[in-house]
Protein backbone atom coordinates (compact mmCIF):
# COMPACT_ATOMS: atom_id res chain seq x y z
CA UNK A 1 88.57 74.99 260.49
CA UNK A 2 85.67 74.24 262.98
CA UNK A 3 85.21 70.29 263.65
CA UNK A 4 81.99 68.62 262.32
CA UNK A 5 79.65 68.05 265.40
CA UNK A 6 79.00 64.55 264.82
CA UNK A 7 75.11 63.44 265.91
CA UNK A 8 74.70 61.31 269.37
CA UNK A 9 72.38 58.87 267.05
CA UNK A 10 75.44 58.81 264.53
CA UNK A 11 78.14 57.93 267.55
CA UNK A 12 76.68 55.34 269.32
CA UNK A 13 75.59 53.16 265.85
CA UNK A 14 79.37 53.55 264.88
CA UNK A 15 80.51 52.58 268.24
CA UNK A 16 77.94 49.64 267.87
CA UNK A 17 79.22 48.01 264.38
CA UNK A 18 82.95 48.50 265.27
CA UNK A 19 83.37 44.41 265.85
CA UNK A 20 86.82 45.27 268.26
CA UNK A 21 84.47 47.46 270.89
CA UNK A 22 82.99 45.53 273.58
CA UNK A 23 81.98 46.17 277.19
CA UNK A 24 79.57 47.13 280.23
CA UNK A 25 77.63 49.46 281.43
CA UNK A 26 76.68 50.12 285.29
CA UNK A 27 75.03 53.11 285.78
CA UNK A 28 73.53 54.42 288.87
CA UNK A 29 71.00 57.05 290.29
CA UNK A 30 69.51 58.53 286.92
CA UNK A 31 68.11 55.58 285.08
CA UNK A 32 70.19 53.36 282.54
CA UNK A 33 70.33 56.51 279.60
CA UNK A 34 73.55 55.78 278.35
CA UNK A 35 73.21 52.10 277.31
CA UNK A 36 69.57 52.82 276.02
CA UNK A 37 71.34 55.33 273.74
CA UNK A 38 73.02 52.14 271.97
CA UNK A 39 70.05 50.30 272.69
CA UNK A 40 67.94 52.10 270.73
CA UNK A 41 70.29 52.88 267.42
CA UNK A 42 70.34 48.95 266.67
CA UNK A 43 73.04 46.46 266.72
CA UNK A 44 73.75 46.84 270.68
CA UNK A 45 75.05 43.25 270.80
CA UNK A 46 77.95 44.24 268.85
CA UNK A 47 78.86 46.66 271.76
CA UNK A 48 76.80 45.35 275.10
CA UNK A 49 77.87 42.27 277.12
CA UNK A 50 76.25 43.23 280.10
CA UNK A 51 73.90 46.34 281.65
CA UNK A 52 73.88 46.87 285.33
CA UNK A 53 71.48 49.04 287.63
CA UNK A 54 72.36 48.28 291.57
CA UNK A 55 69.77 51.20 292.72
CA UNK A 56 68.80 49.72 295.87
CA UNK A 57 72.29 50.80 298.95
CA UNK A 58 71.99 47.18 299.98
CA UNK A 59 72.40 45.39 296.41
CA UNK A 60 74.95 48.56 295.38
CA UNK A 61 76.98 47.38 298.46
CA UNK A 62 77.21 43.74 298.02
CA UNK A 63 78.24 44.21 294.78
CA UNK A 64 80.70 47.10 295.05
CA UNK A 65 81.39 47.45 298.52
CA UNK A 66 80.11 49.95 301.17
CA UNK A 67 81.15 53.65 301.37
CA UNK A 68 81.97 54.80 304.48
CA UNK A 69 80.91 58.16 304.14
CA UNK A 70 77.73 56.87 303.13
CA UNK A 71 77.62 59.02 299.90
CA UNK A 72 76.82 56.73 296.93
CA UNK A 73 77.77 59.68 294.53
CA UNK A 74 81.31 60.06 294.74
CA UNK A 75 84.47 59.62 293.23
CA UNK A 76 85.35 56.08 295.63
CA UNK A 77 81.78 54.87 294.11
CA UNK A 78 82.40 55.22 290.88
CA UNK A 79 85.86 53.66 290.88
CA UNK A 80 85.09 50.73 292.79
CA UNK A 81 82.21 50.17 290.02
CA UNK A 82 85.06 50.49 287.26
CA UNK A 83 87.28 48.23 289.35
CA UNK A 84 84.65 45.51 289.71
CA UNK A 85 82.84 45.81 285.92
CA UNK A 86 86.53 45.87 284.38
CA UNK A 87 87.66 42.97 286.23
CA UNK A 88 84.66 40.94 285.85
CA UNK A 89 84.96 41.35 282.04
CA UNK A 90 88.56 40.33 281.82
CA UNK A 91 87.77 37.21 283.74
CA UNK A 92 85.17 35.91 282.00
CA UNK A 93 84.93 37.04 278.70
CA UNK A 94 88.58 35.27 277.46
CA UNK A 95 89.24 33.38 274.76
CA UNK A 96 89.24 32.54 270.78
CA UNK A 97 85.73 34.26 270.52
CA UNK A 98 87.49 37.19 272.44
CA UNK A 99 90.77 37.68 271.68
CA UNK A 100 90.23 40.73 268.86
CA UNK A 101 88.22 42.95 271.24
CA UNK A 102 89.13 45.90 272.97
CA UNK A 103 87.04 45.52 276.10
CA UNK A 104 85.85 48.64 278.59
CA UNK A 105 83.65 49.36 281.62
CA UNK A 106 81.48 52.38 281.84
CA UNK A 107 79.86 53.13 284.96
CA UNK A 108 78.24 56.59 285.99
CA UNK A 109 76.99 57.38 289.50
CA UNK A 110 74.15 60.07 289.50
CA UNK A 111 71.81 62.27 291.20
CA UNK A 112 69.07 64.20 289.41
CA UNK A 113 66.87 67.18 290.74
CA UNK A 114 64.37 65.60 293.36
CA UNK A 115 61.20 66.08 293.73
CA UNK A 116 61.16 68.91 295.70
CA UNK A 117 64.12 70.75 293.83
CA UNK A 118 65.93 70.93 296.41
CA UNK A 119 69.10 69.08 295.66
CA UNK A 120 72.00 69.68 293.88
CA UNK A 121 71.90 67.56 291.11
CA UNK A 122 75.72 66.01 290.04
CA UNK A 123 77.71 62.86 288.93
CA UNK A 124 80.47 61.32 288.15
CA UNK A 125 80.96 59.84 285.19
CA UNK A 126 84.00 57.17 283.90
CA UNK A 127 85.22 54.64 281.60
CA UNK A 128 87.98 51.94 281.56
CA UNK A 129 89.15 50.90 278.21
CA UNK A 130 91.62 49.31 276.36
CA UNK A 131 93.38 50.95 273.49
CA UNK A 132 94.27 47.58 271.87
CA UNK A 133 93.44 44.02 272.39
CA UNK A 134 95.10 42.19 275.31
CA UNK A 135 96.51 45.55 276.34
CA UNK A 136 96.62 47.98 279.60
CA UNK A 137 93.63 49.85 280.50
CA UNK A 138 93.13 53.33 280.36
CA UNK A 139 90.57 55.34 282.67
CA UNK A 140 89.00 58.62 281.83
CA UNK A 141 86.63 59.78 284.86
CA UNK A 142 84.92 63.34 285.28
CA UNK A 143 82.25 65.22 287.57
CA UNK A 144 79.56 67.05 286.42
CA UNK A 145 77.22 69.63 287.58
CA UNK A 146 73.22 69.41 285.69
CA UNK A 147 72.57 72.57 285.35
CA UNK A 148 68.82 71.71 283.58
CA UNK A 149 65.54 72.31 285.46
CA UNK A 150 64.08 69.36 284.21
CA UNK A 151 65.08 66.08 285.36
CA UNK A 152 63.61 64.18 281.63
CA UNK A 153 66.34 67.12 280.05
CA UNK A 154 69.44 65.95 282.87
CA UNK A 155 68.48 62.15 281.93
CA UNK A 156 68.59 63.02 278.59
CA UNK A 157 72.24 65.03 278.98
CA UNK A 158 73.49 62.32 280.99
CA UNK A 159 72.90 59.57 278.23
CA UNK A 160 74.53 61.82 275.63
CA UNK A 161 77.55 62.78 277.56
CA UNK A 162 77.89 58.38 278.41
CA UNK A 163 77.82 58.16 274.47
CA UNK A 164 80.27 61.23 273.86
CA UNK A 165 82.73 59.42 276.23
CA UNK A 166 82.50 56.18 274.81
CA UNK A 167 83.27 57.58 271.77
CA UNK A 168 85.85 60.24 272.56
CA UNK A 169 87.95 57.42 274.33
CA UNK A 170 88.18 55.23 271.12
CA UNK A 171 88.66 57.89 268.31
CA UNK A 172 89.95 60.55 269.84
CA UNK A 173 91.99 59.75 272.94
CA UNK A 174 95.35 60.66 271.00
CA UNK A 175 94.00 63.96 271.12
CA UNK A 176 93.26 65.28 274.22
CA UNK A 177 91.79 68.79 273.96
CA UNK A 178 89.66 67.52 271.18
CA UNK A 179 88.49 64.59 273.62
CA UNK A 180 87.37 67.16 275.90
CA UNK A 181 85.92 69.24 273.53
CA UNK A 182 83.58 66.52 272.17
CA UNK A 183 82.09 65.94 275.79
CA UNK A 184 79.65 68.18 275.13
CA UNK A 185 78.75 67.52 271.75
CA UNK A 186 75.50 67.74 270.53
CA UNK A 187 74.26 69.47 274.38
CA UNK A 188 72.67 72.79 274.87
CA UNK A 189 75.05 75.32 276.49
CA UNK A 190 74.40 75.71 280.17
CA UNK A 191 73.07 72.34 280.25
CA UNK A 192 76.52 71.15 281.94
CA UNK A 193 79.35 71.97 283.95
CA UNK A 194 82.13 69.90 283.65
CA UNK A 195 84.52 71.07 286.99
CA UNK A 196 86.91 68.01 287.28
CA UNK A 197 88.59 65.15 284.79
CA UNK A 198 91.19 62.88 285.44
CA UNK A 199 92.79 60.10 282.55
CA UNK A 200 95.46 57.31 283.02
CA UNK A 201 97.22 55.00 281.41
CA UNK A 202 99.11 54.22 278.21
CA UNK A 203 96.89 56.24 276.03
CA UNK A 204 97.79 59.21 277.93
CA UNK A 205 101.29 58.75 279.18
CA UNK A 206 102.53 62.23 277.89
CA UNK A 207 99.35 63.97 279.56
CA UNK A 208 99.36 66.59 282.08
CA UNK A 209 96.26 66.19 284.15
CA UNK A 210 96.61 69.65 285.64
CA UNK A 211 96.77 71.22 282.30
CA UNK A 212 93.47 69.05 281.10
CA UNK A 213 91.66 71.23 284.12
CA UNK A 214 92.85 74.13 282.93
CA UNK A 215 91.72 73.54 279.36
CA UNK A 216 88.16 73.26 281.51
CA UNK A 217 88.12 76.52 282.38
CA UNK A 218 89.46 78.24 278.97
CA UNK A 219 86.80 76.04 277.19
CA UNK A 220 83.92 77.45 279.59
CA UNK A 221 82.77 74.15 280.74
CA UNK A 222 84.18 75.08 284.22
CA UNK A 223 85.23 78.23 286.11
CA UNK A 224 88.06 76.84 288.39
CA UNK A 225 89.51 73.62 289.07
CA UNK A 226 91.50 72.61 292.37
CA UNK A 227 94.29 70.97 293.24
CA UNK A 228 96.09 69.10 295.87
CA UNK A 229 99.91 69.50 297.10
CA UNK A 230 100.74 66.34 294.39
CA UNK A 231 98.58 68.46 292.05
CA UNK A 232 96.20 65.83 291.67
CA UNK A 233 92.49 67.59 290.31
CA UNK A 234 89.72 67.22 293.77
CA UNK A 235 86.76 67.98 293.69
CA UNK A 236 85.19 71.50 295.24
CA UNK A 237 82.45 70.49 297.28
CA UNK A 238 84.33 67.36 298.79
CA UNK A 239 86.82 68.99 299.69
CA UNK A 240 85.16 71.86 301.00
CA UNK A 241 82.38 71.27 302.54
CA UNK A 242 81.71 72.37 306.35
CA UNK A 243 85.57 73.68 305.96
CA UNK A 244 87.44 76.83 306.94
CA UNK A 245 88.68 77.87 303.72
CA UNK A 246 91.65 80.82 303.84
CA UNK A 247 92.53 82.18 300.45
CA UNK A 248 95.20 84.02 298.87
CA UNK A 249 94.96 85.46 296.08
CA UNK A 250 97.72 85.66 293.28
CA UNK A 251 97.91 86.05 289.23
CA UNK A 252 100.03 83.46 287.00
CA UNK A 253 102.20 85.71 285.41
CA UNK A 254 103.49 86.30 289.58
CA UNK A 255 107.23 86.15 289.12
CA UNK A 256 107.65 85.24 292.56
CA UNK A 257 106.50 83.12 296.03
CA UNK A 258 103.70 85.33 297.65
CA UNK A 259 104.47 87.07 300.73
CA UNK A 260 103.90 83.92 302.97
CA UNK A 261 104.49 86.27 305.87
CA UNK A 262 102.12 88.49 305.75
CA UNK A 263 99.82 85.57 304.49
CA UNK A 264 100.56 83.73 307.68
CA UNK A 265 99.28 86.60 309.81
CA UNK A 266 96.36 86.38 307.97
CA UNK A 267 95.24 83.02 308.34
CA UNK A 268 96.19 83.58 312.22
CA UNK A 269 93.74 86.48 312.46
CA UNK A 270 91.00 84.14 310.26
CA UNK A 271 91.96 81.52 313.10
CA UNK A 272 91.66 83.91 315.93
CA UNK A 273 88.22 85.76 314.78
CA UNK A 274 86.45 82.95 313.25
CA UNK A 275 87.35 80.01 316.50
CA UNK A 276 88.77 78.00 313.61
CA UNK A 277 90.20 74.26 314.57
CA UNK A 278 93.36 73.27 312.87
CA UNK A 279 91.74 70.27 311.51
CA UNK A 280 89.14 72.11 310.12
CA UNK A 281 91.22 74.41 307.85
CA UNK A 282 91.97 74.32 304.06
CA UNK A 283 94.58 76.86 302.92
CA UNK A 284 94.70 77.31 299.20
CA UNK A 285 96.26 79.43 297.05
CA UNK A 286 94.30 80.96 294.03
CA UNK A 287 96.20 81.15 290.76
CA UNK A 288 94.21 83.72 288.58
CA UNK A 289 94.46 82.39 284.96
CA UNK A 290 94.20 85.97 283.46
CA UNK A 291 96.62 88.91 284.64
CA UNK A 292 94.04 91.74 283.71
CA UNK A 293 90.78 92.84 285.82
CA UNK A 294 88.44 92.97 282.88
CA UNK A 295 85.41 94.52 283.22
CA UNK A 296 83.85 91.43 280.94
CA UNK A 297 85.03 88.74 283.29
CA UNK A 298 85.85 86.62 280.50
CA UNK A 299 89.58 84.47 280.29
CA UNK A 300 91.14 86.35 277.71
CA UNK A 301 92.07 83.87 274.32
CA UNK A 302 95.69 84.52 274.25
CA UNK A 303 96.49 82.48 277.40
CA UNK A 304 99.44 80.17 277.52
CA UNK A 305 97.74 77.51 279.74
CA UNK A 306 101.58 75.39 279.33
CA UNK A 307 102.47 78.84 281.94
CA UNK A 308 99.55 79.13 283.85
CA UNK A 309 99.73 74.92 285.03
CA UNK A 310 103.46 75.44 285.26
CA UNK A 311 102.98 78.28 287.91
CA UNK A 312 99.98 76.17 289.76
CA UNK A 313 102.65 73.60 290.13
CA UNK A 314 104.72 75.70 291.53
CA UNK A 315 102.34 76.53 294.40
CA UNK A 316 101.07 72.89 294.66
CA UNK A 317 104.83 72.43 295.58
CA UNK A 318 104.43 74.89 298.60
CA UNK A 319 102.29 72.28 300.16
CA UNK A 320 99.44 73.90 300.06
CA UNK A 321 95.78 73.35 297.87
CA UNK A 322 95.67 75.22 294.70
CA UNK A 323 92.63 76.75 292.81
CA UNK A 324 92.74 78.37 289.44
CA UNK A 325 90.24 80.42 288.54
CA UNK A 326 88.86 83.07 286.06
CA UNK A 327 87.34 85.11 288.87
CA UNK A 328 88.44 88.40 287.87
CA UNK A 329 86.99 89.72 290.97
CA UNK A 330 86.14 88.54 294.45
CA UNK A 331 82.90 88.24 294.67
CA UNK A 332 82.75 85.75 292.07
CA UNK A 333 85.01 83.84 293.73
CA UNK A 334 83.25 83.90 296.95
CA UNK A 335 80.18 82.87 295.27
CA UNK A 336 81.70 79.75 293.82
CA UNK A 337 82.68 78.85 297.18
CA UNK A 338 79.34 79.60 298.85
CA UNK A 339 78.16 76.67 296.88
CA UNK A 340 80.45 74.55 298.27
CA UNK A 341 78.60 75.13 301.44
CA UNK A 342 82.13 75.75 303.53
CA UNK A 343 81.40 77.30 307.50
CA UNK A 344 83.59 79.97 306.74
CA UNK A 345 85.95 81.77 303.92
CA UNK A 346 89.09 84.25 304.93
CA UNK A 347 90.73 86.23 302.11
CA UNK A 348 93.76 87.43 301.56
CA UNK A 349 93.41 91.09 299.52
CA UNK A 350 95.92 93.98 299.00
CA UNK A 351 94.81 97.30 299.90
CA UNK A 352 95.35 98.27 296.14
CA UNK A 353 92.50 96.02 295.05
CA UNK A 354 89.68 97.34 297.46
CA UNK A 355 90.87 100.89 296.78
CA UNK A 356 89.31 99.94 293.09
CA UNK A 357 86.66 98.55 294.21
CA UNK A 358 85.68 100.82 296.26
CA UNK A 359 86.45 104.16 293.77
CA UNK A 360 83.46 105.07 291.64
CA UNK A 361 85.47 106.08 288.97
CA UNK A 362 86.76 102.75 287.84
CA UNK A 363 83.28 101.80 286.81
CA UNK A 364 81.25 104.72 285.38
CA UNK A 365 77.40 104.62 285.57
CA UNK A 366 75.21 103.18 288.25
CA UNK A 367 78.52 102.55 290.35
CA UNK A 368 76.25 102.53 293.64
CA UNK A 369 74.28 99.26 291.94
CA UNK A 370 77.41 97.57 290.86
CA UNK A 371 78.96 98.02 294.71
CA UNK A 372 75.86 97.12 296.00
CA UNK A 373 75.65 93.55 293.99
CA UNK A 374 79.55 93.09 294.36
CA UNK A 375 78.74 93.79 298.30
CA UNK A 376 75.76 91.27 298.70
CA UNK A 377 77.79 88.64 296.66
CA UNK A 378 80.30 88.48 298.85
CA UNK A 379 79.41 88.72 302.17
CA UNK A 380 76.15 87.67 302.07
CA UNK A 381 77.61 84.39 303.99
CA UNK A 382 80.50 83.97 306.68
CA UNK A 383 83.22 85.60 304.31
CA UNK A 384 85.60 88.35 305.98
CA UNK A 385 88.23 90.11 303.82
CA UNK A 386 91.97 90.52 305.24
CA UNK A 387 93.71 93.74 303.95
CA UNK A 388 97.25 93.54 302.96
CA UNK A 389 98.99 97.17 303.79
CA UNK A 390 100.16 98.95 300.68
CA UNK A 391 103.18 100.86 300.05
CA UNK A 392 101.80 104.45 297.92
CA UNK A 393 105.57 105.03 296.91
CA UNK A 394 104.99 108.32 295.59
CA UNK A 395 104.40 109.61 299.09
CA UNK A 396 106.53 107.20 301.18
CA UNK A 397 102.67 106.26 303.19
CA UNK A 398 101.54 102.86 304.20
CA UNK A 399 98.23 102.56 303.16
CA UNK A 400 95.54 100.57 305.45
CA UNK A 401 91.79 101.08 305.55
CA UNK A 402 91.98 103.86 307.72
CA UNK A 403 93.54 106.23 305.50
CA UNK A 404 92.32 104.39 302.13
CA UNK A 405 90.95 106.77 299.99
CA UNK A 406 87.74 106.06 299.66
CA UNK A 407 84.53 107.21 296.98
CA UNK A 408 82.23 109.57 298.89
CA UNK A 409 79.32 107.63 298.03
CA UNK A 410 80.76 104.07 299.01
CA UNK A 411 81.94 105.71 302.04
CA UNK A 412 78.88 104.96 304.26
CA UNK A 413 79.14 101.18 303.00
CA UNK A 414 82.43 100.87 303.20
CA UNK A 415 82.68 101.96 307.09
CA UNK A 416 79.76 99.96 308.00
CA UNK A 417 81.95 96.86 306.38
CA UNK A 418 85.14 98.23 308.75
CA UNK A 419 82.63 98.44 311.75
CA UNK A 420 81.07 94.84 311.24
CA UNK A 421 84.48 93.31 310.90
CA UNK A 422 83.63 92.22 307.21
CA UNK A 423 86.87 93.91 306.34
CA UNK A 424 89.49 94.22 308.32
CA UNK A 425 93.50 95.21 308.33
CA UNK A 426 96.52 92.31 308.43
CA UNK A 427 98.03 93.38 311.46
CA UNK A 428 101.80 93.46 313.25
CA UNK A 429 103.42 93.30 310.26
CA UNK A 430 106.86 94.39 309.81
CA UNK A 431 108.15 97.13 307.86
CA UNK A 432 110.24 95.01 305.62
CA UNK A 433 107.04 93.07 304.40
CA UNK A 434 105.28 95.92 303.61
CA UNK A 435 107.71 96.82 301.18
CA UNK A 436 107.35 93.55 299.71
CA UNK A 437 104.19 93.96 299.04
């Protein structure tokens, strides 16, 4: 049975009369939404001990510290504001007149679309609560993309997803998929990307943070979500940004380790071609969350996610970075990362793959458009393809792209691809790995 959708206006005047919920709000970047929204629904003082706005750097530092990448929205801002505005609270607000609350600290660090519409607009978004009085805290903290071409509209979705969280945290934290569900309650759809969330504490000792990303994705509120080598959730763009990024590709229901090898050679050759520095490289493996290329490029419903985290955690443990994704094919992929703004992206393919791509009859009418589009998605920035060889076992042939069959009317494209060096072979590989393959 579907859940009842209950209104913003409704949320924040229950929040407001429940005598145990007490805290503060610091909010920076895209005005001071989220308290208004109690503000304005009547008996705030129930709720509100203090409202903070540090917009000017200068105040923002003394009060939280500076940031030494000198990015004020981040993930290090916003928990330094939840690390002051939490311990501030506890310290003063103790005693007889306090001793039945449950206090918490929201804080939310934001940039909305300039004036020249030029930025990207994002935040991050948190809250430090306790589940009952005099107990631990708990943190829930999340990034989000506005996706709204109105700045009044990503004001107004910012101040509805403060009052969702608020709320989600105090009736609905045992619950965690229905938590994250409610994020978005009451918002227009494509209003929002959620891409990263991360919870703590005693309210959610028996929660898999990894698996919370993937319910992201399944949900729609993300496409992929990354991961570290302790499988801790980062962040795209931070991570990525002004990075050499080498992929490979793999599907969850993978029995076993990639071919490392050949993978190896790969990144060499990305190395080699593309003058990459050690320092400047991120190697990540992607973990496809569906098994299937559907033509649709939607995550199919019967996913087990418990088997899709288990096998991300499997590659975490190879020490590398680990994205899953629902990009069915790569172009998708490679657009995601273009927005990440990386200086260059190496992928890993099997031969197999582009030999689909590149047959018209895997995709019926207008096959030249769909190549073309697939085409100017994904090299239309510093992106080069490395071809796995491939093993036809019905006539004992290794195939590369010199002998991959090939459409006749893709041909032209495909060679000019070949020529450029947008595609090009893994090469000095053994005969053994092939086989592997």
């Amino acid at each position: 049975m579907q859940q009842e959708i209950i209104d913003i206006k409704r949320k924040a005047l229950k929040i407001n009369l429940n005598p145990k919920i007490y805290g503060t709000f610091a909010e920076i970047g895209a005005g001071q939404e989220v308290s208004r929204a109690f503000f304005n629904v009547g008996a705030a003082s129930g709720t509100v001990a203090k409202t903070i706005s540090a917009y000017d750097m200068t105040f923002s530092d003394e009060i939280y510290g500076a940031e030494e990448s000198g990015r004020y929205v981040s993930q290090t801002r916003l928990l330094k504001m939840l690390d002051h505005e939490y311990t501030l609270l506890i310290e003063r607000l103790k005693g007889e007149k306090h001793k039945d609350k449950t206090f918490f600290a929201f804080a939310n660090t934001v940039t909305t679309l300039n004036y020249t519409r030029t930025n990207d607009p994002h935040g991050w978004v948190g809250l430090r609560f306790q589940s009952e009085p005099g107990g631990l805290p708990n943190e829930i903290y999340f990034h989000v993309r506005l996706l709204d071409t109105d700045v009044q509209m990503q004001q107004r979705v910012l101040g509805m997803i403060g009052v969702n969280l608020v709320y989600a945290a105090f009736y609905y934290s045992s619950d965690p998929r229905k938590m994250i569900e409610s994020l978005v309650d009451n918002l227009n759809v494509g209003s929002v990307e959620i891409d990263l969330i991360s919870v703590q504490g005693p309210a959610f000792k028996d929660v898999n943070n990894l698996l919370l990303n993937l319910y992201l994705i399944v949900k729609d509120f993300s496409t992929a979500a990354i991961f570290d080598s302790d499988s801790h959730p980062r962040q795209a763009k931070d991570l990525l940004y002004k990075k050499d990024v080498m992929i490979l590709r793999t599907k969850y229901g993978q029995k076993s380790n990639p071919n490392f090898s050949l993978f190896n050679k790969a990144a060499d050759q990305f190395k080699l071609v593309n003058k990459v520095e050690d320092n400047n490289l991120i190697v990540m493996i992607e973990v496809l969350i569906t098994n299937v290329l559907t033509a649709a490029q939607e995550t199919p419903d019967d996913i087990d996610l418990e088997v899709v985290a288990k096998r991300a955690e499997e590659m975490c443990k190879t020490g590398n970075f680990v994205i899953v994704s629902n990009f069915t094919r790569k172009n998708r992929l490679a657009k995601y990362l273009d927005r990440c703004r990386p200086k260059s992206v190496g992928m890993s393919t099997n031969i197999n793959n582009l030999k689909f791509v590149f047959n018209s009859a895997n995709f019926g009418e207008n096959y030249t458009g769909h190549l073309l589009s697939y085409v100017n998605d994904m090299f239309s920035r510093n992106v080069r393809l490395f071809a796995y060889p491939f093993l036809d076992k019905k006539s004992n042939t290794v195939i590369t792209t010199e002998n991959m069959p090939v459409s006749p009317e893709a041909k032209p494209l495909f060679d000019f691809l070949i020529m450029n060096g947008y595609i090009t072979d893994i090469k000095d590989y053994a005969e053994g790995e092939v086989k592997t393959v």
